[in-house]
Protein backbone atom coordinates (compact mmCIF):
# COMPACT_ATOMS: atom_id res chain seq x y z
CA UNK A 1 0.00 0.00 0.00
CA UNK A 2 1.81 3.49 -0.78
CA UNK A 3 1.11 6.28 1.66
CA UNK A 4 1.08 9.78 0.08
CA UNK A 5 0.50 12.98 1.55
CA UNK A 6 0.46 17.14 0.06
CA UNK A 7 1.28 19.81 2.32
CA UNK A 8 0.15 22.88 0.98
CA UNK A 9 2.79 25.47 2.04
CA UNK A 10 1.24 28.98 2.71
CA UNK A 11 3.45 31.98 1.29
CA UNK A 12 3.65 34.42 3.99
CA UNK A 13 4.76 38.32 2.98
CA UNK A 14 6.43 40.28 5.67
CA UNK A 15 5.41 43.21 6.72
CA UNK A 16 7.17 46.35 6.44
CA UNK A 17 6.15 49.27 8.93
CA UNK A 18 5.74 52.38 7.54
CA UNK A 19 8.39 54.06 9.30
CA UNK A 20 10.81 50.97 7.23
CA UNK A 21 9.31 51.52 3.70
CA UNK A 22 10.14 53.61 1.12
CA UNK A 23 6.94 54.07 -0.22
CA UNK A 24 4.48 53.37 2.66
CA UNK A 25 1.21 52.12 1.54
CA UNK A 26 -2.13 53.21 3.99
CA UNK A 27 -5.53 54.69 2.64
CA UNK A 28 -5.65 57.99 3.48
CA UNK A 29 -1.35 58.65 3.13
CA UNK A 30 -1.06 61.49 1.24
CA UNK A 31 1.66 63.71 -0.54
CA UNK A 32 -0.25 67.52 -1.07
CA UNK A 33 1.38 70.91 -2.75
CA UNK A 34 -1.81 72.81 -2.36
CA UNK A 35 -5.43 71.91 -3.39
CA UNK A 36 -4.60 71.50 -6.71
CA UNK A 37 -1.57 68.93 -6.62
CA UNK A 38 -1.72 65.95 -4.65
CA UNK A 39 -1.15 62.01 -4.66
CA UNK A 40 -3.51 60.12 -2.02
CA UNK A 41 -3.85 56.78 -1.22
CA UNK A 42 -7.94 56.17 -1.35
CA UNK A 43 -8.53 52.57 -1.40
CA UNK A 44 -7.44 48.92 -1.71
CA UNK A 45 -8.15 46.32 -4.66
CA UNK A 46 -7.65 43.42 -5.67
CA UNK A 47 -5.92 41.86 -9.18
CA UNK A 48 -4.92 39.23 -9.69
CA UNK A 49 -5.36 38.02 -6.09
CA UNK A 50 -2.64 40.27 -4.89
CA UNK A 51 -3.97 43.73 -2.80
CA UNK A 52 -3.43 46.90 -5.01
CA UNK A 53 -3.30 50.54 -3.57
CA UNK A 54 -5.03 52.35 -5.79
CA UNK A 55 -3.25 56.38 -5.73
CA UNK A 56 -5.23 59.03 -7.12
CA UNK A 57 -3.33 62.33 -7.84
CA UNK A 58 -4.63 65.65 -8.90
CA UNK A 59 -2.23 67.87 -11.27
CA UNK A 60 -2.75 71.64 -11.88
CA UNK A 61 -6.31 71.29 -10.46
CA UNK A 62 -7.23 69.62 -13.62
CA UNK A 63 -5.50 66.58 -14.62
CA UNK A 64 -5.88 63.13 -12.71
CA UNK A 65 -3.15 60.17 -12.73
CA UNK A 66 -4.90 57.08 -10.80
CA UNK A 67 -2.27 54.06 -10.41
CA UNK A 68 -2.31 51.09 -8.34
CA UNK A 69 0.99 49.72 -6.40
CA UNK A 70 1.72 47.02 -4.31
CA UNK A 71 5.08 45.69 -2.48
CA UNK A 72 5.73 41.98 -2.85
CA UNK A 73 7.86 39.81 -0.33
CA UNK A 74 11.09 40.97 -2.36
CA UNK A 75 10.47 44.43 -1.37
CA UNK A 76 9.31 45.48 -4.97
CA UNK A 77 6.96 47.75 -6.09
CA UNK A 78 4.91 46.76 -8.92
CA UNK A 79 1.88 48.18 -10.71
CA UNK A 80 -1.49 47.04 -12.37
CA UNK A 81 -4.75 47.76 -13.47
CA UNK A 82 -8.08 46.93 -12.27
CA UNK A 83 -9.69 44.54 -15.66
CA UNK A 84 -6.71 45.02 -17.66
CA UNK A 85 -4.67 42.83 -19.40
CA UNK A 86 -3.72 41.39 -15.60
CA UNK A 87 0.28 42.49 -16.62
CA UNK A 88 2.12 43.98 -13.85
CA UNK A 89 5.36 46.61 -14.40
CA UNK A 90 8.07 46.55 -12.00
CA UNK A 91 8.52 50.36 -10.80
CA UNK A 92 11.25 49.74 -8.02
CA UNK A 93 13.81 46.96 -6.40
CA UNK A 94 14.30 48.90 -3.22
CA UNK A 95 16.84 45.79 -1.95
CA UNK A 96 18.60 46.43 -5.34
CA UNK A 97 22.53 47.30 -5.23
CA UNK A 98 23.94 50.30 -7.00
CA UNK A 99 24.11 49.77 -10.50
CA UNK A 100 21.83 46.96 -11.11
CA UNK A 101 18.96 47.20 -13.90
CA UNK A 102 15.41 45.58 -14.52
CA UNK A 103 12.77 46.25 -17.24
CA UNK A 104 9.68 47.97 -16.42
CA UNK A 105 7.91 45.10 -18.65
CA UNK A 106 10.51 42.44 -18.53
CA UNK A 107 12.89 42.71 -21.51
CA UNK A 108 9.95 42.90 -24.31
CA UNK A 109 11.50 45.68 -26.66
CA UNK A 110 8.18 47.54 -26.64
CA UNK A 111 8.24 51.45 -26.93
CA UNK A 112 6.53 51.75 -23.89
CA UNK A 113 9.30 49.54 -21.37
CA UNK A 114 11.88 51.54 -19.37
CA UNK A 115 15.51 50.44 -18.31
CA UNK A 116 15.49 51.48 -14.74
CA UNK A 117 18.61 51.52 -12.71
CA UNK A 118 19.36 51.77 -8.47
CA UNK A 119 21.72 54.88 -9.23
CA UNK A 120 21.86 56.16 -5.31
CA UNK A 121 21.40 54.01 -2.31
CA UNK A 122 21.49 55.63 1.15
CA UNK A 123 20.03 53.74 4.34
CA UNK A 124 17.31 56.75 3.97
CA UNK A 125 17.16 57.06 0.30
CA UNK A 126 16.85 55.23 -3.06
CA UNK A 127 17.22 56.86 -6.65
CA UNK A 128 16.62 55.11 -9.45
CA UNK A 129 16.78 56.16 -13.36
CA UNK A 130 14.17 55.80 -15.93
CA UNK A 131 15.38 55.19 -19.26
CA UNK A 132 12.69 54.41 -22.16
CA UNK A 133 15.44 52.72 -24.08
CA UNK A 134 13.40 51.47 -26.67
CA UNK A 135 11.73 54.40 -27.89
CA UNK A 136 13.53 55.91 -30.70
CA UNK A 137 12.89 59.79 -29.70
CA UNK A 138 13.21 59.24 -26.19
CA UNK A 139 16.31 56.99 -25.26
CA UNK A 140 18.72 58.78 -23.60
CA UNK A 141 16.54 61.17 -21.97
CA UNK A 142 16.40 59.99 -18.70
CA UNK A 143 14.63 60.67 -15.74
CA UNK A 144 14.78 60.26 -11.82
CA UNK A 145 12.24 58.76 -9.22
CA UNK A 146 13.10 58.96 -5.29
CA UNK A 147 11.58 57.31 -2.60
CA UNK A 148 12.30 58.57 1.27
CA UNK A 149 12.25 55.72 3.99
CA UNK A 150 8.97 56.49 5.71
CA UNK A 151 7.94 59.16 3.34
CA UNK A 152 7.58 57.94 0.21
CA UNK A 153 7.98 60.38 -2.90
CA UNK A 154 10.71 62.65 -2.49
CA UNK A 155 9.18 66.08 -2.70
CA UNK A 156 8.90 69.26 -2.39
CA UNK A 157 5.95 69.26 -0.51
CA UNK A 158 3.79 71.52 1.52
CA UNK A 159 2.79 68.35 3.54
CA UNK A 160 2.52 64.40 4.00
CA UNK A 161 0.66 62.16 5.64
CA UNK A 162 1.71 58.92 6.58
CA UNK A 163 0.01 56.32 9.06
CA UNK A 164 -1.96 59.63 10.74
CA UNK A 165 1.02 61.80 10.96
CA UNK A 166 1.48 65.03 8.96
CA UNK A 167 4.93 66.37 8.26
């Protein structure tokens, strides 16, 4: 008689505090110049099974940016969108080392995919550049993001807001 048995292993992610993170994720975290130019986290979703936070920004008083992030177990920030295509784009490695690379979308050589590279790394502070090397117009134009430990976007701004606190 043969005996067999499945163990279903549960994957547990660890949780960061928001004092840790480098882009802390809470509804109602915000990053505000003014009335008219903001990013807030409003809610949660789901896609895919994984928990989205969906970030709604306001530009210039008239232009809105809504994108959805989450932070796997690798300390990576990815993005989706609710009833899309179900694809997810890799905006950060914050446990990268200085001078390593990913692709926003893998290595497909669409327009559209950036070459992003951990160019600063401070235990406060990551930097990374955006290249859209791909794109025949725009490669070699880089750009920067920052993220703060336990503030998120670098600013300037007139205030934040993270787990109830307002700097």
């Amino acid at each position: 008689m043969l005996v067999t048995s499945c163990e279903k292993q549960a994957t547990v992610l660890k949780e960061i505090s928001s004092s840790e993170s480098f882009l802390p994720m809470e509804i109602g975290n915000y990053w505000r110049n003014g009335d008219d130019n903001y990013t807030e986290i409003q809610d949660t979703v789901r896609i895919n099974n994984k928990l989205f936070y969906k970030f709604y920004s306001l530009i210039g008083g008239d232009a809105i940016s809504v994108q959805y992030f989450r932070l796997d177990e690798h300390n990576q920030l990815w993005e989706s969108t609710p009833g899309g295509t179900g694809k997810e784009y890799l905006h950060a490695k914050f446990d990268a080392r200085v001078g390593d690379t990913f692709f926003t979308m893998n290595d497909v050589q669409d327009w559209n995919n950036y070459k992003v590279k951990l160019i600063e790394k401070s235990e406060t502070k990551r930097v990374f550049e955006w290249d859209m090397v791909y794109h025949p117009n725009l490669k070699g134009h880089p750009h920067t993001v920052t993220y703060i430990k336990g503030k998120g976007f670098e600013g300037p701004w007139q205030s934040i807001r993270i787990s109830g606190v307002v700097y």
